[in-house]
PDB file of N, CA and C in Angstrom:
ATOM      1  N   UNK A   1      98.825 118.609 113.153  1.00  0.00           N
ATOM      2  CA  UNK A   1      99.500 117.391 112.730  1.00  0.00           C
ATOM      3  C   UNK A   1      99.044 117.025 111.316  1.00  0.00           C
ATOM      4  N   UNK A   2     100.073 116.650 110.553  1.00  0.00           N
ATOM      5  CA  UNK A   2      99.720 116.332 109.149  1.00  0.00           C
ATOM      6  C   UNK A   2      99.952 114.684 108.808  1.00  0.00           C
ATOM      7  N   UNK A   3      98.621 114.103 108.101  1.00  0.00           N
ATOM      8  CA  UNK A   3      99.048 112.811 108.647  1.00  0.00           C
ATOM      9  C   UNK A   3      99.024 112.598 106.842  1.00  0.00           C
ATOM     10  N   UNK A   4     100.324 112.015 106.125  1.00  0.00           N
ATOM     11  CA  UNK A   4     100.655 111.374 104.844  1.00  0.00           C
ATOM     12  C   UNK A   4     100.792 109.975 105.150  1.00  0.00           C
ATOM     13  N   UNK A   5      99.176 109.432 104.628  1.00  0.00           N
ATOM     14  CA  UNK A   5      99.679 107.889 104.479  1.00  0.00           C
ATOM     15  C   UNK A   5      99.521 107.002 103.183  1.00  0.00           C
ATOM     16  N   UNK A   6     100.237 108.121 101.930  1.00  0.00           N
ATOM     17  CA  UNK A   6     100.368 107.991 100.636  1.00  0.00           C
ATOM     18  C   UNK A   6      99.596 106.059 100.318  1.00  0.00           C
ATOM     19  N   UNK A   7      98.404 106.647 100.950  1.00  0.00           N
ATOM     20  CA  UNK A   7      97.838 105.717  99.447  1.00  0.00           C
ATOM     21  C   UNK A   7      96.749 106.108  98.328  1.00  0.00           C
ATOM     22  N   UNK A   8      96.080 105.640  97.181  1.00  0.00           N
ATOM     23  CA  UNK A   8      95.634 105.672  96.311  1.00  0.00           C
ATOM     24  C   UNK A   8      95.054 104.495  95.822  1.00  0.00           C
ATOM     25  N   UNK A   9      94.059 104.752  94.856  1.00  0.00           N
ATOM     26  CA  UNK A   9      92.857 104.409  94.299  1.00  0.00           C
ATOM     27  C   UNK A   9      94.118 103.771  93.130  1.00  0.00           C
ATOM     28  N   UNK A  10      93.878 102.082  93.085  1.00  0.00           N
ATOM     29  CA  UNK A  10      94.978 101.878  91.828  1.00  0.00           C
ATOM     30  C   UNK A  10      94.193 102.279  90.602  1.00  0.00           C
ATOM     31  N   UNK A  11      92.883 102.317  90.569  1.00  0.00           N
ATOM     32  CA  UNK A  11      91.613 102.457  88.939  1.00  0.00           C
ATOM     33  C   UNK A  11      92.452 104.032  89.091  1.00  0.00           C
ATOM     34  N   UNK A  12      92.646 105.101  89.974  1.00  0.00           N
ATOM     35  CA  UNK A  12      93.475 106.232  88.963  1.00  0.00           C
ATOM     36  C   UNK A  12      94.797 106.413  88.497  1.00  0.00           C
ATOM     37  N   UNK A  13      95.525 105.633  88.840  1.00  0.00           N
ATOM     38  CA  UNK A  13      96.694 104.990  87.738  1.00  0.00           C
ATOM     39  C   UNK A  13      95.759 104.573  86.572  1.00  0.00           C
ATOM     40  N   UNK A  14      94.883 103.057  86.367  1.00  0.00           N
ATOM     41  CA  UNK A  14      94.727 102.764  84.965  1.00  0.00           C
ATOM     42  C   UNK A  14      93.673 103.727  83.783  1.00  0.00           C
ATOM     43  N   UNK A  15      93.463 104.784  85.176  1.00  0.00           N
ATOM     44  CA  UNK A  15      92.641 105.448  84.143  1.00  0.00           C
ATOM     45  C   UNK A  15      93.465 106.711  83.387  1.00  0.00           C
ATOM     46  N   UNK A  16      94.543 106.979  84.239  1.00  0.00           N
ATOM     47  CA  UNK A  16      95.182 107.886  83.382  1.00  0.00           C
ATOM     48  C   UNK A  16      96.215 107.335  82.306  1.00  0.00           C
ATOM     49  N   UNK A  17      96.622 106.180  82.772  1.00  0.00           N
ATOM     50  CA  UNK A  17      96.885 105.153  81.760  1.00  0.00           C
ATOM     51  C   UNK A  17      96.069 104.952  80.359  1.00  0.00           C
ATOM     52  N   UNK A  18      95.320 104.814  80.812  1.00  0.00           N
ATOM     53  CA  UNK A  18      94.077 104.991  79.524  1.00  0.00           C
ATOM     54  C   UNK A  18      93.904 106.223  78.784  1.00  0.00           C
ATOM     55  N   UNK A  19      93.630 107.511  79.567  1.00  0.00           N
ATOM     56  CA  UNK A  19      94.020 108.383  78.954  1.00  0.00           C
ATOM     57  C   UNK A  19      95.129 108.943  78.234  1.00  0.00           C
ATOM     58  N   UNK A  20      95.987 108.754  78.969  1.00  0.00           N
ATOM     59  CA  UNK A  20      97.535 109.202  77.756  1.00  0.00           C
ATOM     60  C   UNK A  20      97.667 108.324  76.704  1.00  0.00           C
ATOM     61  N   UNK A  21      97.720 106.893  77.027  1.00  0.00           N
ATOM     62  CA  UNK A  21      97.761 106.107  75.637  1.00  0.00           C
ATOM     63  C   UNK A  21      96.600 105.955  74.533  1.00  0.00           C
ATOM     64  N   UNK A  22      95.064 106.266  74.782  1.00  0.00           N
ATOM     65  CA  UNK A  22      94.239 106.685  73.890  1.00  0.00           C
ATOM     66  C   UNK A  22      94.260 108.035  73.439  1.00  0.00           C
ATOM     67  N   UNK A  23      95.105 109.197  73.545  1.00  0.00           N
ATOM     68  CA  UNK A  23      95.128 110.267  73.404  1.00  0.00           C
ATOM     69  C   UNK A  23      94.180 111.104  73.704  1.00  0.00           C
ATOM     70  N   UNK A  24      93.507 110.779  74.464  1.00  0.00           N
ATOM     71  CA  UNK A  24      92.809 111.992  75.031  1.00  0.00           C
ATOM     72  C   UNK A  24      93.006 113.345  75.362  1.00  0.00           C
ATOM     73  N   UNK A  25      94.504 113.231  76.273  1.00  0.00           N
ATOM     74  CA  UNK A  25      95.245 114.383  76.166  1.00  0.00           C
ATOM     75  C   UNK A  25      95.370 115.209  75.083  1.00  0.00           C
ATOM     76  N   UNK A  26      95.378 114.846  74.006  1.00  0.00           N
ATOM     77  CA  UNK A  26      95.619 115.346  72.859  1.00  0.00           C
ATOM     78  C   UNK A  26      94.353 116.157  72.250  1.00  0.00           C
ATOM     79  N   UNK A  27      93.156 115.297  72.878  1.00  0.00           N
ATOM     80  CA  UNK A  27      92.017 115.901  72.193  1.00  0.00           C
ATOM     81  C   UNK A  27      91.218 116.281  73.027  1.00  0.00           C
ATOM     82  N   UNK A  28      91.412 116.680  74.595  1.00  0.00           N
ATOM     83  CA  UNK A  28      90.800 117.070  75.460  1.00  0.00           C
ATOM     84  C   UNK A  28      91.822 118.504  76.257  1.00  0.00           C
ATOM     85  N   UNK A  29      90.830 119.411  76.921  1.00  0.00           N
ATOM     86  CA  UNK A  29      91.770 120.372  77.509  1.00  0.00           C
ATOM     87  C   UNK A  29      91.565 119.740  78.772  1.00  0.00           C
ATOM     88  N   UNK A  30      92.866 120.138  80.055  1.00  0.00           N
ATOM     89  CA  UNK A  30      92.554 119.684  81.317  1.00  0.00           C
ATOM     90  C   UNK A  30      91.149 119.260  82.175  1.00  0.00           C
ATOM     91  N   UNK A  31      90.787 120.359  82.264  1.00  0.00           N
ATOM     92  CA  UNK A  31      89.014 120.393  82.883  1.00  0.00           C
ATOM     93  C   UNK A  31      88.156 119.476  82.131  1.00  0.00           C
ATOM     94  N   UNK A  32      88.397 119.549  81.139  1.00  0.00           N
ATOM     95  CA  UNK A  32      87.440 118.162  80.396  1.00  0.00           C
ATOM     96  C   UNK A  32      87.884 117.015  80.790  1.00  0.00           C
ATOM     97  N   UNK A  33      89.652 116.760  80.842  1.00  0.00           N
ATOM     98  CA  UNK A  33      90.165 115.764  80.761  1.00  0.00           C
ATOM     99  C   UNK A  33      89.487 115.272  82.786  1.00  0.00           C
ATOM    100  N   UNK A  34      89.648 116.089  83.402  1.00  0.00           N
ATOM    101  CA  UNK A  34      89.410 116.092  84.878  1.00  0.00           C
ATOM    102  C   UNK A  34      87.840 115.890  85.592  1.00  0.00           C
ATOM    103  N   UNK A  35      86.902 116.715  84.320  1.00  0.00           N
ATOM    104  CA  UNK A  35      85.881 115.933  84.560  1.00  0.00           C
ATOM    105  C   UNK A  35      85.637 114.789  83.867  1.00  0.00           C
ATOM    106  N   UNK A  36      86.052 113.836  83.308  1.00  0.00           N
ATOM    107  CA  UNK A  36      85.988 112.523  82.540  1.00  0.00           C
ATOM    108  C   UNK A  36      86.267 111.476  83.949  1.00  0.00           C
ATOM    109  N   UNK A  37      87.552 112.227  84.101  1.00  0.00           N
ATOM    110  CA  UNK A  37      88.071 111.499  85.256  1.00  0.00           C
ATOM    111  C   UNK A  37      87.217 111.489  86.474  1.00  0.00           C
ATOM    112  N   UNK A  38      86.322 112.171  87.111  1.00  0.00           N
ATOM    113  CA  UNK A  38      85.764 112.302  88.283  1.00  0.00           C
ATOM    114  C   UNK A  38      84.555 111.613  88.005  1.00  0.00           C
ATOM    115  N   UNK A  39      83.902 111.472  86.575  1.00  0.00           N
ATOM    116  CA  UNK A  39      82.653 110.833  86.374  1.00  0.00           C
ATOM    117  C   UNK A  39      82.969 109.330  86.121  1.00  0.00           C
ATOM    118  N   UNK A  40      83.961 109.271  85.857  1.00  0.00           N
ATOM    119  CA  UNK A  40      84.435 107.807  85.457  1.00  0.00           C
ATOM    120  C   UNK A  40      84.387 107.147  86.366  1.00  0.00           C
ATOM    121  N   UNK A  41      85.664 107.761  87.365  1.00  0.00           N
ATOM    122  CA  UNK A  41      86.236 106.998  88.803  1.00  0.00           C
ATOM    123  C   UNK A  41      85.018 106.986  89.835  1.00  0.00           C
ATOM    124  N   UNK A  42      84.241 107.639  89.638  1.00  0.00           N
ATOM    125  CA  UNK A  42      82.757 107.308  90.111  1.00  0.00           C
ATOM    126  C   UNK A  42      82.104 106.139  89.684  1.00  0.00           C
ATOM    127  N   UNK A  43      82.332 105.680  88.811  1.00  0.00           N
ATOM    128  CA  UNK A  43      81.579 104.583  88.453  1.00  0.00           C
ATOM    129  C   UNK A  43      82.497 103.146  88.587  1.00  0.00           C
ATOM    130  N   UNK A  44      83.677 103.199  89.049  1.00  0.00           N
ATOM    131  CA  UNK A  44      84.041 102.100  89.418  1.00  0.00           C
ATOM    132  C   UNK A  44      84.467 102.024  91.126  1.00  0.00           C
ATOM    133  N   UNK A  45      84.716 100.679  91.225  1.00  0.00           N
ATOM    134  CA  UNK A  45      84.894 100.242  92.860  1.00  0.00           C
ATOM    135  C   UNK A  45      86.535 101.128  93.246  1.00  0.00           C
ATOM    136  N   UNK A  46      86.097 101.050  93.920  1.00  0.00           N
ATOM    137  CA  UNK A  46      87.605 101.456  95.094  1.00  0.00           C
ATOM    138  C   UNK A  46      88.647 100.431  95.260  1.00  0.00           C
ATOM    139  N   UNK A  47      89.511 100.554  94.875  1.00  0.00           N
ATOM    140  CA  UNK A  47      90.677  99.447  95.264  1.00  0.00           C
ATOM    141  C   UNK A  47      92.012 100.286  95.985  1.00  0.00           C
ATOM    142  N   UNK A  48      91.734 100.550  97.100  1.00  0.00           N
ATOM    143  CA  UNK A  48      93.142 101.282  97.374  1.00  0.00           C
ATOM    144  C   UNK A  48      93.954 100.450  97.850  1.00  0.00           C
ATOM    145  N   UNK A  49      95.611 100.963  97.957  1.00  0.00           N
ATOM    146  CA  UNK A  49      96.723 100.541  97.954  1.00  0.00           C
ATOM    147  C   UNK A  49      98.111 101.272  98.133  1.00  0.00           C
ATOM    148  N   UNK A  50      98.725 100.849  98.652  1.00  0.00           N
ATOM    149  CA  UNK A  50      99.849 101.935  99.235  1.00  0.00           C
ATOM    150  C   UNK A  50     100.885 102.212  98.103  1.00  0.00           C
ATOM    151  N   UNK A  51     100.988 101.292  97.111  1.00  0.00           N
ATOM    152  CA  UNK A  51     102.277 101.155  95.933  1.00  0.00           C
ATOM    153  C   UNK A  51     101.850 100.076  95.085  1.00  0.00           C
ATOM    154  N   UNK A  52     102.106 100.823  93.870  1.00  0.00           N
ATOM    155  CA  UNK A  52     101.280 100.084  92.610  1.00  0.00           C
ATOM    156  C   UNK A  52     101.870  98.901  92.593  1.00  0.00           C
ATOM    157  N   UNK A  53     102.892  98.484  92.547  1.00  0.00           N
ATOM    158  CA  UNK A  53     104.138  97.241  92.128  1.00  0.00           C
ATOM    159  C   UNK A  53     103.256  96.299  93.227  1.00  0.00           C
ATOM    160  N   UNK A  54     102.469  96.471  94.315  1.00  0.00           N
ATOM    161  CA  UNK A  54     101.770  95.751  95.115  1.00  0.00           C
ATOM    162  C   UNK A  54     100.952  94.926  94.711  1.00  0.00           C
ATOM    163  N   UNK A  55     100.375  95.389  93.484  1.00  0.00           N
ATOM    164  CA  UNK A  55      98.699  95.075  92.640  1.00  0.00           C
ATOM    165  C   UNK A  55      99.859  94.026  91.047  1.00  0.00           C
ATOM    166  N   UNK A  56     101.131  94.657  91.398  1.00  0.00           N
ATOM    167  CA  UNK A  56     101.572  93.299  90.059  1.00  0.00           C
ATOM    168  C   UNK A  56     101.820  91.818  91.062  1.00  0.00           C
ATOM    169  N   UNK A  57     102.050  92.151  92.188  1.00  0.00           N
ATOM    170  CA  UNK A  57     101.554  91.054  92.658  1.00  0.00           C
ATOM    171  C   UNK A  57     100.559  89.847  93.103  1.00  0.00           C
ATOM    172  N   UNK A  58      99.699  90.616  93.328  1.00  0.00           N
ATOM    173  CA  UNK A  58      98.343  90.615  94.271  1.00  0.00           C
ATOM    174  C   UNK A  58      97.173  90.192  92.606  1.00  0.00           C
ATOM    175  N   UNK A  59      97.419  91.040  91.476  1.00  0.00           N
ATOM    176  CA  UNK A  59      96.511  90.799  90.515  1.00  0.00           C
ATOM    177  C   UNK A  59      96.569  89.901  89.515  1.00  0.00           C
ATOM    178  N   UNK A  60      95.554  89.218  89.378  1.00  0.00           N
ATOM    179  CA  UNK A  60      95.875  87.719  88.207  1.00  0.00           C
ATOM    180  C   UNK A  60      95.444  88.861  86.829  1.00  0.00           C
ATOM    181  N   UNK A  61      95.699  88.297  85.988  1.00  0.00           N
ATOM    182  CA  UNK A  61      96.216  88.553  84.573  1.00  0.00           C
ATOM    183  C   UNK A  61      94.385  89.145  84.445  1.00  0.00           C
ATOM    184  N   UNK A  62      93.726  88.610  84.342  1.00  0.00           N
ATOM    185  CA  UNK A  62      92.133  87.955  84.228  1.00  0.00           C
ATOM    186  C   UNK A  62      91.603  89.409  84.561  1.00  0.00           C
ATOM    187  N   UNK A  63      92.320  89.441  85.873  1.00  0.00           N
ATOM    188  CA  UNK A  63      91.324  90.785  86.766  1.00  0.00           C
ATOM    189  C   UNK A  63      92.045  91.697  86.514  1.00  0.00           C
ATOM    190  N   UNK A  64      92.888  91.866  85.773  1.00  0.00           N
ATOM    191  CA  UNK A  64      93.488  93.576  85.353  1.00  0.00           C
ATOM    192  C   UNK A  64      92.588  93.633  84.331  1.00  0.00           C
ATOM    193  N   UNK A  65      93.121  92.450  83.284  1.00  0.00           N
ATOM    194  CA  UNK A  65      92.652  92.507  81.955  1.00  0.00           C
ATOM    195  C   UNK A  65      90.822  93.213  82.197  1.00  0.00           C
ATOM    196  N   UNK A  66      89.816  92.777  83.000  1.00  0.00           N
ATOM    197  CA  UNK A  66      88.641  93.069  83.405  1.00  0.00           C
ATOM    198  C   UNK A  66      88.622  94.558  83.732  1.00  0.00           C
ATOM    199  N   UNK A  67      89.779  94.941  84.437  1.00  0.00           N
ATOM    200  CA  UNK A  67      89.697  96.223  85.488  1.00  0.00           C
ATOM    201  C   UNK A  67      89.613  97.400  84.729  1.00  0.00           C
ATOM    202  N   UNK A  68      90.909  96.743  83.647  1.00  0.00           N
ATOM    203  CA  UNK A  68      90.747  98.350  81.609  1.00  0.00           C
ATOM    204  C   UNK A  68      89.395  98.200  81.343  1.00  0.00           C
ATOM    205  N   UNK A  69      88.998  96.947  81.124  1.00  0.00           N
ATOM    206  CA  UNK A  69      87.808  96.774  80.301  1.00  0.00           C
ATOM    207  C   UNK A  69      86.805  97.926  81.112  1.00  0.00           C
ATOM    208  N   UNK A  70      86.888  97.645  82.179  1.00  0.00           N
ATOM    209  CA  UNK A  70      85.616  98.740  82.864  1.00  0.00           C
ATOM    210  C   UNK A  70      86.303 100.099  83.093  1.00  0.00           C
ATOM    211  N   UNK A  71      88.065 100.562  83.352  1.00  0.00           N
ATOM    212  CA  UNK A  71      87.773 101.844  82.796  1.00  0.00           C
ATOM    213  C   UNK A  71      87.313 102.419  81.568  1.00  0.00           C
ATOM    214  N   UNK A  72      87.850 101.491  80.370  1.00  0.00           N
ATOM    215  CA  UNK A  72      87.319 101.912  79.576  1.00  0.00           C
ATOM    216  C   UNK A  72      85.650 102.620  79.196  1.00  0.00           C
ATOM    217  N   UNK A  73      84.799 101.577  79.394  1.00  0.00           N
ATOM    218  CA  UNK A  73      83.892 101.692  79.313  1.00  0.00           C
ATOM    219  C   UNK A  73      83.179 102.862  80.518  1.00  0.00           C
ATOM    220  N   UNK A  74      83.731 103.339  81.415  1.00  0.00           N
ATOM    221  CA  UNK A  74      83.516 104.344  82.506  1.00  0.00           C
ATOM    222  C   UNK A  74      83.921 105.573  81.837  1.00  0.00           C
ATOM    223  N   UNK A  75      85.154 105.557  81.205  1.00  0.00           N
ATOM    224  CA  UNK A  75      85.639 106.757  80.546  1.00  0.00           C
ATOM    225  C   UNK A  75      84.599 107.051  79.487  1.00  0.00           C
ATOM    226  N   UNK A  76      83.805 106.006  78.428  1.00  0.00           N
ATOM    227  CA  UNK A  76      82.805 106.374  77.622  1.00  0.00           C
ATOM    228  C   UNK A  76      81.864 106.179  78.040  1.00  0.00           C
ATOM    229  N   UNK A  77      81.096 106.354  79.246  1.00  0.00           N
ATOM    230  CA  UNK A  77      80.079 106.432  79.748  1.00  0.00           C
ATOM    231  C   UNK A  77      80.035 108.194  80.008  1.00  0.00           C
ATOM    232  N   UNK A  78      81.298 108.407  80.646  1.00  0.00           N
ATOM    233  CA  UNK A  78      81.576 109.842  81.296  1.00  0.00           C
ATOM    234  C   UNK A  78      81.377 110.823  79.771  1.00  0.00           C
ATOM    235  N   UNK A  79      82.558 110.391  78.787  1.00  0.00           N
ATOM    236  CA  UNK A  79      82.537 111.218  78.101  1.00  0.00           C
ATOM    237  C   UNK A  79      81.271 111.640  76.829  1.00  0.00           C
ATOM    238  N   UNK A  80      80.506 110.219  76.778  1.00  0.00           N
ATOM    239  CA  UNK A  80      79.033 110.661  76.320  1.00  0.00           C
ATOM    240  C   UNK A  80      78.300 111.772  77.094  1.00  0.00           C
ATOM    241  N   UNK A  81      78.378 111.503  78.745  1.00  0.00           N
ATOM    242  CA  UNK A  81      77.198 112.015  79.492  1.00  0.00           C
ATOM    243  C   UNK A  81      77.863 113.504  79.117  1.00  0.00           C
ATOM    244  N   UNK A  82      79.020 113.677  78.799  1.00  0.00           N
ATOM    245  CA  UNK A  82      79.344 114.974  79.075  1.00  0.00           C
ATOM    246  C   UNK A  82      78.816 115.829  77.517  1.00  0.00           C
ATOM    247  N   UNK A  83      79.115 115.063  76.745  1.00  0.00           N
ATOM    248  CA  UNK A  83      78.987 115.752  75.435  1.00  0.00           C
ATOM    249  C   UNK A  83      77.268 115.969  75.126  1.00  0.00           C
ATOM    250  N   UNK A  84      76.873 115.326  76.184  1.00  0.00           N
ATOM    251  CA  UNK A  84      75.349 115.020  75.631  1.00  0.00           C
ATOM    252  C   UNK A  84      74.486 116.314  76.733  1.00  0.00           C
ATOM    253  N   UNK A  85      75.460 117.516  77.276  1.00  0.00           N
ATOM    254  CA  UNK A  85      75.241 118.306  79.020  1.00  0.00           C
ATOM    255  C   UNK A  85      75.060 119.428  77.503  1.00  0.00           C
TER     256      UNK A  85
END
């Protein structure tokens, strides 16, 4: 039995969000780009959710605005530790 109960971590939406619009893509190859992502999303909380359009409800302006602020800073936490391996 295969059980799909399509939900997700909304921090990996804003983190790939973060990535395409800071260009990372551009200046990272996959595997880099993938370990950024696994060291990052490690360092923030879990918020899962079945459908993103859920969290434009559910989230005040305040606590998104907070939620970039700490991928951000997760993504350059990751991508120091990595450059510094």
């Amino acid at each position: 039995m295969q059980l799909d109960l399509e939900i997700h971590n909304f921090y990996e939406h804003l983190l790939v969000e973060y990535l395409v619009y800071n260009k990372f893509t551009e200046k990272y190859d996959q595997e880099f780009l993938a370990d950024i992502s696994c060291l990052a999303l490690t360092q923030l909380p879990a918020r899962y959710i079945r459908h993103d359009i859920d969290m434009a409800f559910f989230l005040e302006r305040e606590e998104r605005e907070e939620m970039n602020i700490n991928v951000a800073e997760a993504i350059d936490s990751a991508v120091s530790f990595l450059k510094n391996k």
